[in-house]
PDB file of N, CA and C in Angstrom:
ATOM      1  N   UNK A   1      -0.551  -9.131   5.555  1.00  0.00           N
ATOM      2  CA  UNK A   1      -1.653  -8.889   4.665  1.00  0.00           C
ATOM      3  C   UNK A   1      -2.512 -10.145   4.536  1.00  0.00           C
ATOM      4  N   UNK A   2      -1.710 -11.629   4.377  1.00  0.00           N
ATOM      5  CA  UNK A   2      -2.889 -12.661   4.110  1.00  0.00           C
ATOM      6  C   UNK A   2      -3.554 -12.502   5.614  1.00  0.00           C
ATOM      7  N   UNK A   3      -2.740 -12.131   6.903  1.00  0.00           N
ATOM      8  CA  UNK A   3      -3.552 -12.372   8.070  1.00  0.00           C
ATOM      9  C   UNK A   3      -5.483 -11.789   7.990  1.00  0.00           C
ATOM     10  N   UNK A   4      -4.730 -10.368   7.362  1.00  0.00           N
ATOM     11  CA  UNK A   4      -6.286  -9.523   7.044  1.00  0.00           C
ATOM     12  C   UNK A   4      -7.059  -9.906   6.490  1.00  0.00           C
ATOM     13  N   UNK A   5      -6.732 -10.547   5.018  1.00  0.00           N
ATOM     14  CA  UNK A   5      -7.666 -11.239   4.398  1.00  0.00           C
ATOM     15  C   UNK A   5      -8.142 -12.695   4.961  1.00  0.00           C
ATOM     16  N   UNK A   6      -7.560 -13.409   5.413  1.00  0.00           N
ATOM     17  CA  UNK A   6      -8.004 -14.551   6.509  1.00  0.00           C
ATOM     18  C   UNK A   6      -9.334 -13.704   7.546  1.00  0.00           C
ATOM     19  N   UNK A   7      -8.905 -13.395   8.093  1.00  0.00           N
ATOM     20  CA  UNK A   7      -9.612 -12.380   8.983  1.00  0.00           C
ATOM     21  C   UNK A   7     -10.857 -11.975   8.496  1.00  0.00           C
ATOM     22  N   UNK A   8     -10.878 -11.375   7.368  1.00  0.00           N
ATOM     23  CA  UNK A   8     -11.865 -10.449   6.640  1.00  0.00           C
ATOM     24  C   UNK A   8     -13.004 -11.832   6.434  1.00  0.00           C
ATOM     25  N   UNK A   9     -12.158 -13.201   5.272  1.00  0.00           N
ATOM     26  CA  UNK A   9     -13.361 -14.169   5.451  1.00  0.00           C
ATOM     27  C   UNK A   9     -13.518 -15.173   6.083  1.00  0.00           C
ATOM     28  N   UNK A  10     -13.176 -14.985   7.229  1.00  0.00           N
ATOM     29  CA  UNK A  10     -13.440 -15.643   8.661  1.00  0.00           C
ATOM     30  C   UNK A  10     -12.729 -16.639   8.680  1.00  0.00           C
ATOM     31  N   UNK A  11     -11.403 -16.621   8.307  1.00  0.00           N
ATOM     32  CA  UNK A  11     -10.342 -17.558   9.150  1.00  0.00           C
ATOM     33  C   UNK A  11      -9.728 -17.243  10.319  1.00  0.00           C
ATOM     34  N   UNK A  12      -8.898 -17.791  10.679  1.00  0.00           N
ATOM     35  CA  UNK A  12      -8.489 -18.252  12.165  1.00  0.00           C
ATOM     36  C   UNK A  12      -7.526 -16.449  12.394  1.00  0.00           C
ATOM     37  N   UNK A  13      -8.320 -16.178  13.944  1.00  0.00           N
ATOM     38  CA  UNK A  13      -7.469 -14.842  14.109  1.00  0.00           C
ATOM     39  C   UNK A  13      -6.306 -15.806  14.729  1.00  0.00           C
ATOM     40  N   UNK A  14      -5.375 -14.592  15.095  1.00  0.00           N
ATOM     41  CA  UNK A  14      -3.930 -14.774  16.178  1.00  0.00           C
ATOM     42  C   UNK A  14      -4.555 -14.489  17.119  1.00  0.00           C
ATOM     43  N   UNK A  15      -3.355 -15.665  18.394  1.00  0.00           N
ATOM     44  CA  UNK A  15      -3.932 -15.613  19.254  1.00  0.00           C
ATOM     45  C   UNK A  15      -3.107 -14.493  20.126  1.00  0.00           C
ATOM     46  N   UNK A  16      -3.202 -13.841  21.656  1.00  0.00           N
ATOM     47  CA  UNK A  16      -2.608 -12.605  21.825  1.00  0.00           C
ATOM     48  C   UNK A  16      -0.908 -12.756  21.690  1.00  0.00           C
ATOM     49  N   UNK A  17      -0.995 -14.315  22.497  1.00  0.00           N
ATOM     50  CA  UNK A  17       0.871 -14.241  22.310  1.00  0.00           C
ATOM     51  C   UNK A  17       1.519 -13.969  20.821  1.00  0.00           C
ATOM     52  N   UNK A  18       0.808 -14.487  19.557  1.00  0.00           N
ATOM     53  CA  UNK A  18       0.902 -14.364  18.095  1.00  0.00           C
ATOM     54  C   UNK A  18       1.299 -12.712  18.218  1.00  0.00           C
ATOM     55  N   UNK A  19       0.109 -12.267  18.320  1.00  0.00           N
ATOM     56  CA  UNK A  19       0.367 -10.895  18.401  1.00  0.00           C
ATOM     57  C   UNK A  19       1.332 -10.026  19.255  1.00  0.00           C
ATOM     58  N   UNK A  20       1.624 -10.338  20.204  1.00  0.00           N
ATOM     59  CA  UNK A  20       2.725  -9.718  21.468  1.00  0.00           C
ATOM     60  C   UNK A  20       4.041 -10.236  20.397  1.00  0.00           C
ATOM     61  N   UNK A  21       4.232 -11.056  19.923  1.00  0.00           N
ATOM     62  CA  UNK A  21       5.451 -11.706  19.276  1.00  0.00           C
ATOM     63  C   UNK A  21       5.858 -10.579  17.894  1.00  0.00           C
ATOM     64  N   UNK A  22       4.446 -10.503  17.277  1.00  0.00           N
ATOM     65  CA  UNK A  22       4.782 -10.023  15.870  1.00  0.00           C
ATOM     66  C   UNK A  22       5.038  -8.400  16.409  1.00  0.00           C
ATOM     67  N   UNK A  23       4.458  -7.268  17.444  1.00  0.00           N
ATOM     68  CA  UNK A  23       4.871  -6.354  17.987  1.00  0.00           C
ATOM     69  C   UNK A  23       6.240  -6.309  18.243  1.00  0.00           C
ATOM     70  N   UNK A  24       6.730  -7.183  19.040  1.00  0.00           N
ATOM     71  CA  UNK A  24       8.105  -7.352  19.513  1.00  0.00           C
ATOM     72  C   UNK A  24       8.597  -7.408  18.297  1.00  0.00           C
ATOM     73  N   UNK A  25       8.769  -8.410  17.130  1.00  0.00           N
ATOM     74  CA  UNK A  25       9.896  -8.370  15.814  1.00  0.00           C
ATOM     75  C   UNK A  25       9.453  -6.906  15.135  1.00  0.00           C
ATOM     76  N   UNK A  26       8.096  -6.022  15.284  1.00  0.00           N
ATOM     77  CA  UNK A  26       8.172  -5.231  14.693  1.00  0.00           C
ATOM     78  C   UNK A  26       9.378  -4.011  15.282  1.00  0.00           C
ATOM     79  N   UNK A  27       9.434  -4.036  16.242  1.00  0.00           N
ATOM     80  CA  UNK A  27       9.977  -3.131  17.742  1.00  0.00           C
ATOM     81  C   UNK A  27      11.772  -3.401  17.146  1.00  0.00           C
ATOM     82  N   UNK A  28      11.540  -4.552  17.560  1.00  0.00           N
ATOM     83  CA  UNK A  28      13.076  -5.029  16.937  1.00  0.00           C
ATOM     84  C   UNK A  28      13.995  -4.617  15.837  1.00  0.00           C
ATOM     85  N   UNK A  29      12.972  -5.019  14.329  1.00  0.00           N
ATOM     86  CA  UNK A  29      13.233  -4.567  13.557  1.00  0.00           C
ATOM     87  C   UNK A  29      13.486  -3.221  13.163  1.00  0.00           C
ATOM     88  N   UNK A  30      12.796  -2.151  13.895  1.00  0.00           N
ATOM     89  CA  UNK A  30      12.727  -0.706  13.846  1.00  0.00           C
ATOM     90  C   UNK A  30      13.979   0.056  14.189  1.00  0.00           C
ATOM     91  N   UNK A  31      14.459  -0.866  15.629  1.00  0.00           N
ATOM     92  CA  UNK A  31      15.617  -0.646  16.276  1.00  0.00           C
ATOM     93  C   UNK A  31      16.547  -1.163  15.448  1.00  0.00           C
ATOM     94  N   UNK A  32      16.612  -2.139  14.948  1.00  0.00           N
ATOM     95  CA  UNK A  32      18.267  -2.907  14.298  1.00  0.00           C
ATOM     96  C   UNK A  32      17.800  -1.512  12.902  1.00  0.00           C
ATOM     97  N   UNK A  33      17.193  -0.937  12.266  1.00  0.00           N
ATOM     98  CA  UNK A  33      17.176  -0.451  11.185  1.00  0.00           C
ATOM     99  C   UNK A  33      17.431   1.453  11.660  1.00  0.00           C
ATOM    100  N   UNK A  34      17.144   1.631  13.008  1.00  0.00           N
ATOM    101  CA  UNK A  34      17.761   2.505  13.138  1.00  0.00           C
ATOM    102  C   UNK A  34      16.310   3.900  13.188  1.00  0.00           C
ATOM    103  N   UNK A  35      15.334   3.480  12.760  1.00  0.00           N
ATOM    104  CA  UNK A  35      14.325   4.495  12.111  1.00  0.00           C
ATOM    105  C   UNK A  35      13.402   4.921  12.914  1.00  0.00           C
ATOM    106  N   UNK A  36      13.152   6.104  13.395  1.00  0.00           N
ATOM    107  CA  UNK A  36      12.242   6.547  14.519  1.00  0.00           C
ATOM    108  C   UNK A  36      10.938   6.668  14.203  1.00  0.00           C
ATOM    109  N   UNK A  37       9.536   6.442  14.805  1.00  0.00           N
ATOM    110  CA  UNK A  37       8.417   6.737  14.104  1.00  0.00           C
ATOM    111  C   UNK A  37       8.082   8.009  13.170  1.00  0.00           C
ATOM    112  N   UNK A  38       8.775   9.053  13.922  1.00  0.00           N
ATOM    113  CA  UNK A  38       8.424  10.429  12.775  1.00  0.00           C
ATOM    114  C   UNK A  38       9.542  10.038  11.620  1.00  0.00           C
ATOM    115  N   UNK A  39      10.771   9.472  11.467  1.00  0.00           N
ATOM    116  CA  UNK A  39      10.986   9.197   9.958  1.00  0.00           C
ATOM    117  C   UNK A  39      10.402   8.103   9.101  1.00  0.00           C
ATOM    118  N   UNK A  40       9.541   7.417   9.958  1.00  0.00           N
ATOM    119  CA  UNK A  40       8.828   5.805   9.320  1.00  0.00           C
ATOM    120  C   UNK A  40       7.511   7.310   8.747  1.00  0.00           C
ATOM    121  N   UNK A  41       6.837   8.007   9.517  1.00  0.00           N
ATOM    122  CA  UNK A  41       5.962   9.269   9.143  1.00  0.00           C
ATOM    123  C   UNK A  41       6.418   9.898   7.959  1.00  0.00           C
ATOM    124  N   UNK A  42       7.376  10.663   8.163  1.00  0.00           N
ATOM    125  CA  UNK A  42       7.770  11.308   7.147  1.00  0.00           C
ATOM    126  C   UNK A  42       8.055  10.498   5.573  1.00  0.00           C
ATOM    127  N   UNK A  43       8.557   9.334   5.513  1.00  0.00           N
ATOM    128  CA  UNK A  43       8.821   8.141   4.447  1.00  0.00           C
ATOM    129  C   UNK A  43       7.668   7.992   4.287  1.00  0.00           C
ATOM    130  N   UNK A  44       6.217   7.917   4.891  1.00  0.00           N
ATOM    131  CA  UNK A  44       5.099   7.935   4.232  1.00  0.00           C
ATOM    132  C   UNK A  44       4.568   9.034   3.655  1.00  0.00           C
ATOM    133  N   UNK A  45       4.566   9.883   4.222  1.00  0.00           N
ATOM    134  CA  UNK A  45       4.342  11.621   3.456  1.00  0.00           C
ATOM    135  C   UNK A  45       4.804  11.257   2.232  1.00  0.00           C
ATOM    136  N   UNK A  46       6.023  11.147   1.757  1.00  0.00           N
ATOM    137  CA  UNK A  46       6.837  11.664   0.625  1.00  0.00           C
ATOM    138  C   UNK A  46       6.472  10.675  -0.156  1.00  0.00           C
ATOM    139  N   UNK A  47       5.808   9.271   0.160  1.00  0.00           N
ATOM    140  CA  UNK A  47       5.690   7.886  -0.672  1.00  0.00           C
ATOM    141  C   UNK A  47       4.470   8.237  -1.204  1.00  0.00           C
ATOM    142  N   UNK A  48       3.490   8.939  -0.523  1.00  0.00           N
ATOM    143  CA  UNK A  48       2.019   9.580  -0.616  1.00  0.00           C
ATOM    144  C   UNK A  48       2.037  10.596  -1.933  1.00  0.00           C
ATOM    145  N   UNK A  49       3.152  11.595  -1.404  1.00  0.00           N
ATOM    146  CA  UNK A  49       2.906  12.870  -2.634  1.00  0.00           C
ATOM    147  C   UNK A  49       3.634  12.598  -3.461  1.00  0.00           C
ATOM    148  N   UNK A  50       4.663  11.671  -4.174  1.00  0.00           N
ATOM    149  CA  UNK A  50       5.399  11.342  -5.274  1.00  0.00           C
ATOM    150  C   UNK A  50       4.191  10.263  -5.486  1.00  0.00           C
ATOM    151  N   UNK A  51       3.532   8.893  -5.149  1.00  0.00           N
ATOM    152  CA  UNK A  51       2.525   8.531  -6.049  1.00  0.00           C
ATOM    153  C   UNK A  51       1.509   9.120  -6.310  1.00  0.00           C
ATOM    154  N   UNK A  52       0.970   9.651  -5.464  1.00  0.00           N
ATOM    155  CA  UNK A  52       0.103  10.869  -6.163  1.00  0.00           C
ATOM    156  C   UNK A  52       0.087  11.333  -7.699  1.00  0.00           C
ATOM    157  N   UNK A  53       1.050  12.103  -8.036  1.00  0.00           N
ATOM    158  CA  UNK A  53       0.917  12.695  -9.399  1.00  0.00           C
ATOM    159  C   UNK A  53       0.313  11.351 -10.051  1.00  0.00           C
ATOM    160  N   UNK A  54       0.860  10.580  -9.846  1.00  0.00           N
ATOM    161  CA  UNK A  54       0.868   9.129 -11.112  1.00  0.00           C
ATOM    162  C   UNK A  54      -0.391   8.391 -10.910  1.00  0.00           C
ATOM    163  N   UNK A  55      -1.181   8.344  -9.706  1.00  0.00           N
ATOM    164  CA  UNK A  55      -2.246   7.438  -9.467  1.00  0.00           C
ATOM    165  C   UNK A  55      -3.318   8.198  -7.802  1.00  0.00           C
ATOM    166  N   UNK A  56      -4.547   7.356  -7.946  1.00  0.00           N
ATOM    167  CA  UNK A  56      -5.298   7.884  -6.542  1.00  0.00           C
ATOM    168  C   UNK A  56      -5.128   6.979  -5.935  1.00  0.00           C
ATOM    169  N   UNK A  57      -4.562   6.733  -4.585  1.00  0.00           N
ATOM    170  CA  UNK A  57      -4.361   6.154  -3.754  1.00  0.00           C
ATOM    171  C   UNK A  57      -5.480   6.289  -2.395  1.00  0.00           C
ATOM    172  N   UNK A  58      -5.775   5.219  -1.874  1.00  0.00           N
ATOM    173  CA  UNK A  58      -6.198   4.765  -0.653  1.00  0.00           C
ATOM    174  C   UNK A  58      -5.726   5.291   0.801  1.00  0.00           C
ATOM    175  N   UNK A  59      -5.486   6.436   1.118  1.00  0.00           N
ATOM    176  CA  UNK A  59      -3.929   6.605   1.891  1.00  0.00           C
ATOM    177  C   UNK A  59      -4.590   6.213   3.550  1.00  0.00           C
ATOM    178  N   UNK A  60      -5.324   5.978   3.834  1.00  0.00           N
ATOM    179  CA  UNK A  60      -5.892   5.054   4.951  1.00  0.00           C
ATOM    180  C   UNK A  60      -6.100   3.730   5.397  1.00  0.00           C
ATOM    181  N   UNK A  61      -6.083   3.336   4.079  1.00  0.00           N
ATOM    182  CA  UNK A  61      -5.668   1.940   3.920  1.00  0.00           C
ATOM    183  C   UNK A  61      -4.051   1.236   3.631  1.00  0.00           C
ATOM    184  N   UNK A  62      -3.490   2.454   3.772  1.00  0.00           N
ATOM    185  CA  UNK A  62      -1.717   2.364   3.067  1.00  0.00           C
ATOM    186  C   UNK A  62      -1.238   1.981   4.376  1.00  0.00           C
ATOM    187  N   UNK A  63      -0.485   0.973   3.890  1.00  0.00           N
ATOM    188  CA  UNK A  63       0.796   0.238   4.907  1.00  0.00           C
ATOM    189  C   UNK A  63       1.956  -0.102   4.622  1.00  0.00           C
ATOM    190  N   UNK A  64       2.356   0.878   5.514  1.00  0.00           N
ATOM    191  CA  UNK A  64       4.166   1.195   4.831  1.00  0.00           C
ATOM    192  C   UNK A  64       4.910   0.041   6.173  1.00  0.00           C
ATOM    193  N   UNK A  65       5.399  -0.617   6.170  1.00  0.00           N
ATOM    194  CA  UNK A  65       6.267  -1.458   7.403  1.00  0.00           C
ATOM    195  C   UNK A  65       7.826  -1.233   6.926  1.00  0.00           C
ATOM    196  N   UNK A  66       8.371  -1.883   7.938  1.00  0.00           N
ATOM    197  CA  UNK A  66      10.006  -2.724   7.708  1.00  0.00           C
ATOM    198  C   UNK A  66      10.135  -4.089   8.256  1.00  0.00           C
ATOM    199  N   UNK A  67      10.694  -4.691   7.343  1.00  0.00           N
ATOM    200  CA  UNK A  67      10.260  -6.521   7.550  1.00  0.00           C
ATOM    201  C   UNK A  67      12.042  -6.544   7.605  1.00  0.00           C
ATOM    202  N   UNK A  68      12.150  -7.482   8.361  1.00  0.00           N
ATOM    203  CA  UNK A  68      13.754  -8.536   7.693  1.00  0.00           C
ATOM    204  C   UNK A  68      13.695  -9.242   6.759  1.00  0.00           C
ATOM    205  N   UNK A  69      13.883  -9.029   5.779  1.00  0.00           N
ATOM    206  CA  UNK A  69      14.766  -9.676   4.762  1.00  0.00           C
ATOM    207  C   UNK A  69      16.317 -10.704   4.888  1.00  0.00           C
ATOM    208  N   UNK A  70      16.185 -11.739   5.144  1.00  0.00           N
ATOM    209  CA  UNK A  70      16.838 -12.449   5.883  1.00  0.00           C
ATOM    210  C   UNK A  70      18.090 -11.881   6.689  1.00  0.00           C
ATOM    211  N   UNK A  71      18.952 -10.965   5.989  1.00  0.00           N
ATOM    212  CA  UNK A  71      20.228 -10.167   6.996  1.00  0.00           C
ATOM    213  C   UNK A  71      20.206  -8.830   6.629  1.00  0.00           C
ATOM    214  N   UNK A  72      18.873  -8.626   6.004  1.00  0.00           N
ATOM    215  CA  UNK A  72      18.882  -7.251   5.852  1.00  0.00           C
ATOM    216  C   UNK A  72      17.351  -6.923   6.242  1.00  0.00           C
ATOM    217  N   UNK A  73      17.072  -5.228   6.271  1.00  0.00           N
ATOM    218  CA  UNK A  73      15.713  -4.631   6.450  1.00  0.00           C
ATOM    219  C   UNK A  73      14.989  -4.197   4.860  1.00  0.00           C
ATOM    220  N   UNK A  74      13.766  -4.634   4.676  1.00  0.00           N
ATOM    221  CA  UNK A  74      13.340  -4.108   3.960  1.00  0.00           C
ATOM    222  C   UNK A  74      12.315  -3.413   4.066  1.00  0.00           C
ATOM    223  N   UNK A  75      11.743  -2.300   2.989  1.00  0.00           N
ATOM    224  CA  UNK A  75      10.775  -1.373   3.013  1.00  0.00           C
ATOM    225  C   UNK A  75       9.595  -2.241   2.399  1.00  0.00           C
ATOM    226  N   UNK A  76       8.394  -2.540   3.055  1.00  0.00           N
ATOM    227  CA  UNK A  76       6.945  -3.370   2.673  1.00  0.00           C
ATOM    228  C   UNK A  76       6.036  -1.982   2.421  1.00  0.00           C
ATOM    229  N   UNK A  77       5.361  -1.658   1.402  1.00  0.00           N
ATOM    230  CA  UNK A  77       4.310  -0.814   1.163  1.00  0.00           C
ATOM    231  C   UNK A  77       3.857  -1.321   0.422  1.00  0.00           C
ATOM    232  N   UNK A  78       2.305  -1.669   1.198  1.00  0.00           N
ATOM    233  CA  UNK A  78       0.870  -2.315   0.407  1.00  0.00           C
ATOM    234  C   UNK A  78       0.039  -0.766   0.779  1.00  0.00           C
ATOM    235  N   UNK A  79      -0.085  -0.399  -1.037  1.00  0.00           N
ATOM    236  CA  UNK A  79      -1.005   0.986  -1.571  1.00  0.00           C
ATOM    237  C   UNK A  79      -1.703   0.809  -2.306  1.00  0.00           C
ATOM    238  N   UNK A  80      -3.058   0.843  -1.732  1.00  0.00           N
ATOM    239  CA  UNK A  80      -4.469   0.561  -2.700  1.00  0.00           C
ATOM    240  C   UNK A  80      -4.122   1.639  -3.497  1.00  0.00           C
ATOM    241  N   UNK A  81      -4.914   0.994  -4.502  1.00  0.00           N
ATOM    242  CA  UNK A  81      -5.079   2.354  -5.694  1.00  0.00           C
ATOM    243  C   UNK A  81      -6.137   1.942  -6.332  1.00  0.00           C
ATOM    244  N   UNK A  82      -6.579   3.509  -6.354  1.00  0.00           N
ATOM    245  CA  UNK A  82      -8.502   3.592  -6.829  1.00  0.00           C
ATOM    246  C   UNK A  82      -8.563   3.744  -8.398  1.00  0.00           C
ATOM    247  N   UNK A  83      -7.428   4.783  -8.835  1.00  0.00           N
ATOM    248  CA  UNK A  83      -7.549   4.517 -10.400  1.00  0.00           C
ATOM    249  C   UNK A  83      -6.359   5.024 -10.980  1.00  0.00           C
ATOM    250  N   UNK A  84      -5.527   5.165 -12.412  1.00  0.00           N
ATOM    251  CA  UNK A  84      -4.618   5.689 -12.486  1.00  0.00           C
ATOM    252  C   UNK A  84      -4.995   7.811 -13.358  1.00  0.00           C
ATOM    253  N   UNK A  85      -4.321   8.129 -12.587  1.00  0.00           N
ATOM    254  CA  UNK A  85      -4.333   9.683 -13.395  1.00  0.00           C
ATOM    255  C   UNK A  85      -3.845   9.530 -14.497  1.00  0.00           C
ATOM    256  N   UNK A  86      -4.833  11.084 -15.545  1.00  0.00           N
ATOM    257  CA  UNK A  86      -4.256  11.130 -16.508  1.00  0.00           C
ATOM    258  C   UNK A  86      -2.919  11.692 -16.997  1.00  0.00           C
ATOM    259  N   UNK A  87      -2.217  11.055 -18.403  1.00  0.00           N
ATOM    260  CA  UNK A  87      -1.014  11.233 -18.581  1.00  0.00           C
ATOM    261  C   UNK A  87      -0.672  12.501 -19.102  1.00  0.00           C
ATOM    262  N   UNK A  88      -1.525  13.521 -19.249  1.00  0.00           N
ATOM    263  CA  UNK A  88      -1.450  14.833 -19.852  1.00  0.00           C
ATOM    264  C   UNK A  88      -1.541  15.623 -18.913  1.00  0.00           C
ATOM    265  N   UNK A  89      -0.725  16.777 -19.102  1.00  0.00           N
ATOM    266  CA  UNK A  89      -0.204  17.756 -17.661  1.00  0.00           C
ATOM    267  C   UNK A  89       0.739  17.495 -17.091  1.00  0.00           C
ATOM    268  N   UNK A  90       1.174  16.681 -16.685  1.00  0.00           N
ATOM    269  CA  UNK A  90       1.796  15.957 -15.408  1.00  0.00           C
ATOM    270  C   UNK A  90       2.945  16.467 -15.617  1.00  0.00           C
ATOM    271  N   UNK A  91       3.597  17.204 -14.747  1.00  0.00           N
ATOM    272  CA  UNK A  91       4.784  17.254 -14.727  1.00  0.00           C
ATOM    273  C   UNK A  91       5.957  16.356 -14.271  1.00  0.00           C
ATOM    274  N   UNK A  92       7.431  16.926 -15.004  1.00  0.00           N
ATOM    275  CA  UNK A  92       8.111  15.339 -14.742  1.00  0.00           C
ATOM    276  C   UNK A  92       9.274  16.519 -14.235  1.00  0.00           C
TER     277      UNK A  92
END
């Protein structure tokens, strides 16, 4: 995420090997965690329609990853949100 915002106000891009590298740990990571793209898909569906009720989300701008966490995998989701819904109705 700071890469984007670097990016956005004109700091220094990566150069391709940067990028071939961060592909590969992404590749990696996917594999040691076991998770195929249609369940990394589907984990976004369901992250989409459970925040939903509660808030409007960005869902084009949503970035769901899996990072290492030093000996473990973790779940990264950066979700814009445009405003929060109201608290009346909502079912629980």
């Amino acid at each position: 995420m700071l890469n984007s915002l670097l990016k956005l106000f004109g700091g220094k891009s990566e150069s391709s090997s940067e990028q071939a590298h961060k592909r590969l740990k992404f590749v990696l990571i996917h594999d040691r965690a076991n998770v195929s793209p249609e369940i990394m898909e589907h984990i976004k569906n369901d992250i989409i329609q459970v925040i939903s009720h509660y808030m409007e989300i960005d869902q084009k701008a949503m970035e769901i990853s899996l990072e290492n966490d030093q000996d473990s995998v973790a779940l990264v989701a950066n979700i814009p949100v445009n405003r929060m819904r109201p608290v009346s109705g909502r079912k629980r």
